[in-house]
N, C-alpha and C. Protein backbone atom coordinates (compact mmCIF):
# COMPACT_ATOMS: atom_id res chain seq x y z
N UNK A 1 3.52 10.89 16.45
CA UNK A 1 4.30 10.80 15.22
C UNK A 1 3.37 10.48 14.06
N UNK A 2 3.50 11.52 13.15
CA UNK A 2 2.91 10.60 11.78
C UNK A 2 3.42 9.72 10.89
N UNK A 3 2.55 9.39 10.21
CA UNK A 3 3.13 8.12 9.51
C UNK A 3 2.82 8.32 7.95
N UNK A 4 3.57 8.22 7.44
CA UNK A 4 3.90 8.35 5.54
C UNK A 4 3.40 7.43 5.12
N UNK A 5 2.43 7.58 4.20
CA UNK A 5 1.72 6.37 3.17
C UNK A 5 1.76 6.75 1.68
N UNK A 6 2.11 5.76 1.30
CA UNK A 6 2.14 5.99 -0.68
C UNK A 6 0.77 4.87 -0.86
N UNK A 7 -0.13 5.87 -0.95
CA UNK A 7 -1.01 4.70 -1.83
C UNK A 7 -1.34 4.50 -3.51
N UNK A 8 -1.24 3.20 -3.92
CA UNK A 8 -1.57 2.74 -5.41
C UNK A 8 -2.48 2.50 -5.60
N UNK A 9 -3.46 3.19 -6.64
CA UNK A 9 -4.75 2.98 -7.15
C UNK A 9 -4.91 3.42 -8.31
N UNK A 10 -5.67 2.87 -8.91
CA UNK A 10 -6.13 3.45 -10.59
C UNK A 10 -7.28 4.11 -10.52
N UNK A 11 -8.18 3.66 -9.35
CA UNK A 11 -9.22 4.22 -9.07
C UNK A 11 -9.10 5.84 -8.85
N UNK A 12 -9.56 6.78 -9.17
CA UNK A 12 -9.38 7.71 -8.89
C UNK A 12 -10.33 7.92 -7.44
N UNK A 13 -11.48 7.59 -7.13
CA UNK A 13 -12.56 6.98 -5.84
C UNK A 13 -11.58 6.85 -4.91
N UNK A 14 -11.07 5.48 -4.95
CA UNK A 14 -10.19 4.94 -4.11
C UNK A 14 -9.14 5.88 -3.35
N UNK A 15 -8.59 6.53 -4.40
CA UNK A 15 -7.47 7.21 -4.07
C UNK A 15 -8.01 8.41 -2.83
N UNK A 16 -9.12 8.75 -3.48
CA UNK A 16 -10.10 9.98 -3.01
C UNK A 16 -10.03 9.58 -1.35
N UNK A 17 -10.70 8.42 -1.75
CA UNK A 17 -11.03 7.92 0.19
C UNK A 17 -10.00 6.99 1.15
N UNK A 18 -9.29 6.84 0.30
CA UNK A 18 -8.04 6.79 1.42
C UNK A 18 -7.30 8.07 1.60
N UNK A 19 -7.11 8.33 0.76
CA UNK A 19 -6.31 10.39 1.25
C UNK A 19 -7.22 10.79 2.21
N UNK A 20 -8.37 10.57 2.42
CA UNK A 20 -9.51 11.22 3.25
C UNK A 20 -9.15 10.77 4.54
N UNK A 21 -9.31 9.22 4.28
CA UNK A 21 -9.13 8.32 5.95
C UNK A 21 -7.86 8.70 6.40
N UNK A 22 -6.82 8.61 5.37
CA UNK A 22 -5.90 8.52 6.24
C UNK A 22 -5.38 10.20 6.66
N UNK A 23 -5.73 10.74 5.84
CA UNK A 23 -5.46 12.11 6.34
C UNK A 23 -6.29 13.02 7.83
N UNK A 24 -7.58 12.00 7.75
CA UNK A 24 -8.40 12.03 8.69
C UNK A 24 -7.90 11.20 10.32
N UNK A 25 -6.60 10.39 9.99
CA UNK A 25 -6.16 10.28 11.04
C UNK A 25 -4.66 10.78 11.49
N UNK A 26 -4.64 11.46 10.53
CA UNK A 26 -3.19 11.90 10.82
C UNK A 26 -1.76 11.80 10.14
N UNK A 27 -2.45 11.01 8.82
CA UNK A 27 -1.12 10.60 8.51
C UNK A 27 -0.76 11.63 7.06
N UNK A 28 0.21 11.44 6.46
CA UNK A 28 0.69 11.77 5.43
C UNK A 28 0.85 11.36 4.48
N UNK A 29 0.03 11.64 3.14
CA UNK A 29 -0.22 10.81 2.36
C UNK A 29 0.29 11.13 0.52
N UNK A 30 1.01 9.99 0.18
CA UNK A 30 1.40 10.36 -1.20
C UNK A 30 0.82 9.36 -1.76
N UNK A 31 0.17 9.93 -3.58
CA UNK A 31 -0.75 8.99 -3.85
C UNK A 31 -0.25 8.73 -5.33
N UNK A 32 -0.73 7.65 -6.34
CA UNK A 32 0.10 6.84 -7.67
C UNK A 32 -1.24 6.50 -7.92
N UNK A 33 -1.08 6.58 -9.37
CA UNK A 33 -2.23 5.68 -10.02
C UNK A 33 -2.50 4.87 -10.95
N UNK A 34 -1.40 3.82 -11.06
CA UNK A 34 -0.60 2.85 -11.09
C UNK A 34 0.55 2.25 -10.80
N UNK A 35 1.06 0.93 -10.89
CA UNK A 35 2.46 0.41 -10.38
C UNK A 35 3.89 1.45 -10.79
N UNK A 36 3.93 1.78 -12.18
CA UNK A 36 4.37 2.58 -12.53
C UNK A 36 4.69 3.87 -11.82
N UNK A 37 3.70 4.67 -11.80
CA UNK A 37 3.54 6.22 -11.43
C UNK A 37 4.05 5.90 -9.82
N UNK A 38 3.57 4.44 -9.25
CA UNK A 38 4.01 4.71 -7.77
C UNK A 38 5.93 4.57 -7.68
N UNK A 39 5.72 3.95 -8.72
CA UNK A 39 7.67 3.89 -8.59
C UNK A 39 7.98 5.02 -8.84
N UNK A 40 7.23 5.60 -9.27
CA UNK A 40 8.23 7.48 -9.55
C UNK A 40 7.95 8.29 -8.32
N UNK A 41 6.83 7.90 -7.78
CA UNK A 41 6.50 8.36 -6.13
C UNK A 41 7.17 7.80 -5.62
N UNK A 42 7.21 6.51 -5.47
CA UNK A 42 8.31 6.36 -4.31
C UNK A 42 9.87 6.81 -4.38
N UNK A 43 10.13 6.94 -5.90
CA UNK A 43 11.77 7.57 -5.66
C UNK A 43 12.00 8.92 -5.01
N UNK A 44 12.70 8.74 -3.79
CA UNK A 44 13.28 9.52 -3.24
C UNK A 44 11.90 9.74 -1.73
N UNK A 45 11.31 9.19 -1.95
CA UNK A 45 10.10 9.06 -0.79
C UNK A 45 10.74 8.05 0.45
N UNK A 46 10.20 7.60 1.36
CA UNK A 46 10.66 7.00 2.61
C UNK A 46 9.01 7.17 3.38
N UNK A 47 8.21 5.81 2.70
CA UNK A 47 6.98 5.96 3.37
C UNK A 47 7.13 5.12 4.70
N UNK A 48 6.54 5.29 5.51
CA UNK A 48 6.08 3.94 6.80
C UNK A 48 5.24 2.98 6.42
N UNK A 49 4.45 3.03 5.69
CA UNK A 49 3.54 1.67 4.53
C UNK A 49 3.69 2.41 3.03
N UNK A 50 3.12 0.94 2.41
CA UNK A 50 2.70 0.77 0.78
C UNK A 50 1.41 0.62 0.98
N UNK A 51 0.31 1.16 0.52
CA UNK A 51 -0.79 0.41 0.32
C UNK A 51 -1.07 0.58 -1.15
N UNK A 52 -1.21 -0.91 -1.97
CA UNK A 52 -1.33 -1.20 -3.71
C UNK A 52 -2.95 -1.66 -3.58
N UNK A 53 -3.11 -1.34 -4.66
CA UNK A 53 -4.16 -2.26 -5.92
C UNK A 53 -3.75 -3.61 -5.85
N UNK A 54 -4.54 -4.35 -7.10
CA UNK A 54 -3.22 -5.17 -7.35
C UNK A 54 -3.98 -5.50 -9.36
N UNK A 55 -5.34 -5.17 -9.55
CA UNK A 55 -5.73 -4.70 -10.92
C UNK A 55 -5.03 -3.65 -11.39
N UNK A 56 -4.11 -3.30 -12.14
CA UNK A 56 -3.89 -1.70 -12.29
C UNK A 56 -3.45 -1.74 -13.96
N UNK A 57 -3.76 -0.82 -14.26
CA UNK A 57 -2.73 -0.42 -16.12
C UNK A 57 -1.31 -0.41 -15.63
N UNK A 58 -0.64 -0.46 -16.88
CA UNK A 58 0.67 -0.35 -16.77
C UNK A 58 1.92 -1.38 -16.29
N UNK A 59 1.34 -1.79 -14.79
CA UNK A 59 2.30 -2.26 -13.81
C UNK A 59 1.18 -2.30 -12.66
N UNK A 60 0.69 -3.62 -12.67
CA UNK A 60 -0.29 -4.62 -11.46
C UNK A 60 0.48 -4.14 -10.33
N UNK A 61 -0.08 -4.59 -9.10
CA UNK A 61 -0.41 -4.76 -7.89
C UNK A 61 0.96 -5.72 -7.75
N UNK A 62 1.24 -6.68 -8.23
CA UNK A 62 2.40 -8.01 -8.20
C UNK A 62 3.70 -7.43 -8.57
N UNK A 63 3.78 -6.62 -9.61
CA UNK A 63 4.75 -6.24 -10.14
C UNK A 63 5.38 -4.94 -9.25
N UNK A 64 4.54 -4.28 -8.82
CA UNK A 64 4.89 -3.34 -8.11
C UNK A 64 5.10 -3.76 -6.86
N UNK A 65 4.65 -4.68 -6.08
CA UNK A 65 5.29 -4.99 -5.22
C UNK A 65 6.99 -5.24 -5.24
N UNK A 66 6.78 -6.32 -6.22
CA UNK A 66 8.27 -7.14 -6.66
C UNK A 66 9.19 -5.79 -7.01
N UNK A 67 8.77 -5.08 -7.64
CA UNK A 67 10.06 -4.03 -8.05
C UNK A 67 10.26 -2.97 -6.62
N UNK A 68 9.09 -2.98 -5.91
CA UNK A 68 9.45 -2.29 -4.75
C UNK A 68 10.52 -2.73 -3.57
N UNK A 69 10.03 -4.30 -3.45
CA UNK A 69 11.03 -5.00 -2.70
C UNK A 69 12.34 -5.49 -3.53
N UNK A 70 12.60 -5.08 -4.64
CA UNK A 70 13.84 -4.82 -4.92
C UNK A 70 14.71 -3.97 -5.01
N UNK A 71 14.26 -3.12 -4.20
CA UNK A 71 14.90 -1.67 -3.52
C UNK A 71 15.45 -1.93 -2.20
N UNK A 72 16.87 -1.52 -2.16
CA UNK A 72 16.98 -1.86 -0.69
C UNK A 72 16.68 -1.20 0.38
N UNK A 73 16.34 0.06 0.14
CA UNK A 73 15.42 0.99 0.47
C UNK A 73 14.35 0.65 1.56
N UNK A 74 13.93 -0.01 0.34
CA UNK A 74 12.11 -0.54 0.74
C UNK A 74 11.86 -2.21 0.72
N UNK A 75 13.11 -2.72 1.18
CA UNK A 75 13.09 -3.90 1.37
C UNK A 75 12.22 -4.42 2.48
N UNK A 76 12.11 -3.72 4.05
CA UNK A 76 11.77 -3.65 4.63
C UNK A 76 10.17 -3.44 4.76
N UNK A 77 10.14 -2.15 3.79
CA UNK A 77 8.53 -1.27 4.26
C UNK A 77 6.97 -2.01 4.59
N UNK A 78 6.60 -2.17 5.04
CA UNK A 78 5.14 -2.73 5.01
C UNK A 78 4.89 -2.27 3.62
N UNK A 79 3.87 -3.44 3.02
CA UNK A 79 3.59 -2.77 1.83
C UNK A 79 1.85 -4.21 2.29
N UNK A 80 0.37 -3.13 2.39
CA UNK A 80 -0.71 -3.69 2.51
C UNK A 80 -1.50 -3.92 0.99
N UNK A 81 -2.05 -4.92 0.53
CA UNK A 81 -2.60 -4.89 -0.78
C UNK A 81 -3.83 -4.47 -0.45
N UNK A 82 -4.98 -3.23 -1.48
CA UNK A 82 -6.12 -3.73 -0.94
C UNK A 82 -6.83 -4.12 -2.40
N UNK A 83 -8.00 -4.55 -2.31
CA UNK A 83 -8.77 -4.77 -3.87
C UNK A 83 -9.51 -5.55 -3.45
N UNK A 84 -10.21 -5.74 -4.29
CA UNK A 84 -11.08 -6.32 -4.38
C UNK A 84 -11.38 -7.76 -4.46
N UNK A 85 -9.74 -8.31 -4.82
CA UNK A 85 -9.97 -10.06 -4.93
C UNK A 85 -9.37 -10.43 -4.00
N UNK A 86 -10.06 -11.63 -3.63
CA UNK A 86 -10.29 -12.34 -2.47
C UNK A 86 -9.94 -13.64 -2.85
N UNK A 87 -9.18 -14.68 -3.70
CA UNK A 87 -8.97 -15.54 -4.02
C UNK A 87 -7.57 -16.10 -3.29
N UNK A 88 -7.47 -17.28 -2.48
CA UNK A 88 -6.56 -17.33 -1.78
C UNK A 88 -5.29 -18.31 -2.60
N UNK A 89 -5.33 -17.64 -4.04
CA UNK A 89 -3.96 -17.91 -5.14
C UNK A 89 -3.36 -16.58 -5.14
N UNK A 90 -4.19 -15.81 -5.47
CA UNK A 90 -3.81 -14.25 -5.58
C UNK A 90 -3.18 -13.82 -4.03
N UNK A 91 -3.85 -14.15 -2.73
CA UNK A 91 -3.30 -13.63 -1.76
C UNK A 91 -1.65 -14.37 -1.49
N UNK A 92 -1.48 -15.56 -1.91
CA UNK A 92 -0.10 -16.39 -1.79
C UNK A 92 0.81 -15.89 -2.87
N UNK A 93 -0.21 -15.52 -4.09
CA UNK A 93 0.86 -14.63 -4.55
C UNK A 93 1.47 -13.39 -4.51
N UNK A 94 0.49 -12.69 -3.82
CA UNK A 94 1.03 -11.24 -2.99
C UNK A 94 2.04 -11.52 -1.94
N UNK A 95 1.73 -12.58 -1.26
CA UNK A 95 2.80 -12.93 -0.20
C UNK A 95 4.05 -13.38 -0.60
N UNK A 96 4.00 -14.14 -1.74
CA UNK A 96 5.40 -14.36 -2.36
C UNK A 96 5.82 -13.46 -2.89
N UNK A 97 5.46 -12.18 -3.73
CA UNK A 97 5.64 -10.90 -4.30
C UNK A 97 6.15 -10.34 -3.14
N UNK A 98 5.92 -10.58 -1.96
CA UNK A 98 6.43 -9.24 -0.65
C UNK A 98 5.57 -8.80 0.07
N UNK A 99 4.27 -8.95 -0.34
CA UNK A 99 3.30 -8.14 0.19
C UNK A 99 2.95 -8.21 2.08
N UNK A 100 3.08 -7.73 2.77
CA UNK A 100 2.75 -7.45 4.32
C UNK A 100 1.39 -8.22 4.30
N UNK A 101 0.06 -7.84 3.96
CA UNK A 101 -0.98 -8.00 4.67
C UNK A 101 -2.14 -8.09 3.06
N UNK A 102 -3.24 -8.02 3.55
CA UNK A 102 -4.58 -8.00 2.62
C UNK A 102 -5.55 -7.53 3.03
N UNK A 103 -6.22 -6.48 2.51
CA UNK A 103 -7.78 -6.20 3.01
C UNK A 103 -8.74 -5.82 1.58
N UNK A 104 -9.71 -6.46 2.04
CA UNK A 104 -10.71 -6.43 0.86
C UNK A 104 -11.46 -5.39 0.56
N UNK A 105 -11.43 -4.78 -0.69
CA UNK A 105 -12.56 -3.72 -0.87
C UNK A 105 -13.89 -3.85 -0.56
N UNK A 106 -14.80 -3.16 -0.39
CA UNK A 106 -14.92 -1.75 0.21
C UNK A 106 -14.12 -1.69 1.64
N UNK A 107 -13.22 -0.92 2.04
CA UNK A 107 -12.41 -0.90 3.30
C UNK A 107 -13.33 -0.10 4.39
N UNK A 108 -12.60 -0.35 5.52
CA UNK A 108 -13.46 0.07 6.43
C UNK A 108 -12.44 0.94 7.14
N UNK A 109 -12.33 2.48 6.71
CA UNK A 109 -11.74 3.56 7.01
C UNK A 109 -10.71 2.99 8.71
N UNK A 110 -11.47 2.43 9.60
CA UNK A 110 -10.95 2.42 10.90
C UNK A 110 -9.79 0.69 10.72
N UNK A 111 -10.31 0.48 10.55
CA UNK A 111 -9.57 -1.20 10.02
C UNK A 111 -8.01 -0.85 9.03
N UNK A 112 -8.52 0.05 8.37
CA UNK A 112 -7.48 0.04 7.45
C UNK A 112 -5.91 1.29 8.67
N UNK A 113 -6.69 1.89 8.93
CA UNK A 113 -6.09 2.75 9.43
C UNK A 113 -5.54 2.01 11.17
N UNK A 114 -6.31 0.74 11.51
CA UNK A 114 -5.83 0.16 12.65
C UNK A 114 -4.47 -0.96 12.39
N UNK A 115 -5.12 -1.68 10.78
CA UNK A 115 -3.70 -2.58 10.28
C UNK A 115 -2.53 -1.71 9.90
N UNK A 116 -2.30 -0.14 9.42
CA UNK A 116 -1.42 0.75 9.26
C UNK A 116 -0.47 0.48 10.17
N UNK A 117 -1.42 1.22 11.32
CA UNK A 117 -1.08 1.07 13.03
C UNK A 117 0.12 -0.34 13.55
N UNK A 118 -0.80 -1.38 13.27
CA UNK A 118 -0.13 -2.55 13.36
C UNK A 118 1.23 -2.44 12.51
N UNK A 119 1.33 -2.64 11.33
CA UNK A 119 2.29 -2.84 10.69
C UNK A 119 3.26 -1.84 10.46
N UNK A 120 3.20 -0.64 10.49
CA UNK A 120 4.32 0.24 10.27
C UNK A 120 4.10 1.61 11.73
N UNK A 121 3.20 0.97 12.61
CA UNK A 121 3.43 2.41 13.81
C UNK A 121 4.55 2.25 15.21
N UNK A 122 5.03 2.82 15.85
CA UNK A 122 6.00 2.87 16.65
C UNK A 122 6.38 1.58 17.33
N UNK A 123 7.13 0.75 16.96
CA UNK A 123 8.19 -0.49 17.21
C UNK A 123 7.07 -1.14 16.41
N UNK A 124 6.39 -0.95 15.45
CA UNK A 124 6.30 -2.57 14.81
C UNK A 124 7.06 -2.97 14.09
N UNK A 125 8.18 -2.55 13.47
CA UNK A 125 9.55 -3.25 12.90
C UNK A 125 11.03 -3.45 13.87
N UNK A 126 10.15 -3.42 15.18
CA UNK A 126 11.41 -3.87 16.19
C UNK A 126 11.23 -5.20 16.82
């Protein structure tokens, strides 16, 4: 089975090499390049993860979480942050925002694609 990913990035890089990884393992990938643009991706989408920024123009990494998990939709969805900060205020506040998980930039193609696995692949929401 594949698995649907919306990823958020401003980076245009970023975006580049996760479409790569994850397409490189199979999955299906819709991509935003900000909080914003991903709310217009996600309408009418039904991913198996979120993976956000959480620096972004427009509409942060926080905000887009919060408006995501106010969908009842996507109340549920895994939603993974990745970026670059590592400050464990910012990670409690992703966790209070909704956020599933954390991994730090530069990602490691197999890691990212193994926490996917974990969090949104066959019965991990059972």
């Amino acid at each position: 089975m594949s698995l649907s990913i919306l990823a958020v990035d401003d980076s245009r890089t970023i975006r580049d090499m996760l479409n790569l990884a994850l397409c490189q393992a199979g999955f299906s990938t819709s991509l935003a390049e900000d909080g914003v643009h991903g709310l217009e991706v996600l309408d009418g989408l039904r991913p198996d993860a979120i993976i956000t920024d959480i620096n972004m123009p427009r509409l942060d990494g926080f905000g887009f979480i919060e408006a995501v998990r106010g969908q009842d939709e996507h109340r549920a969805t895994p939603i993974l942050v990745l970026t670059t900060e590592s400050a464990p205020e910012l990670k409690s506040r992703a966790r209070a925002a909704g956020a599933t998980g954390w991994i730090v930039k530069p990602f490691d193609p197999v890691k990212l694609v193994r926490a996917l696995h974990m969090v949104a692949g066959p019965g991990a929401s059972t």
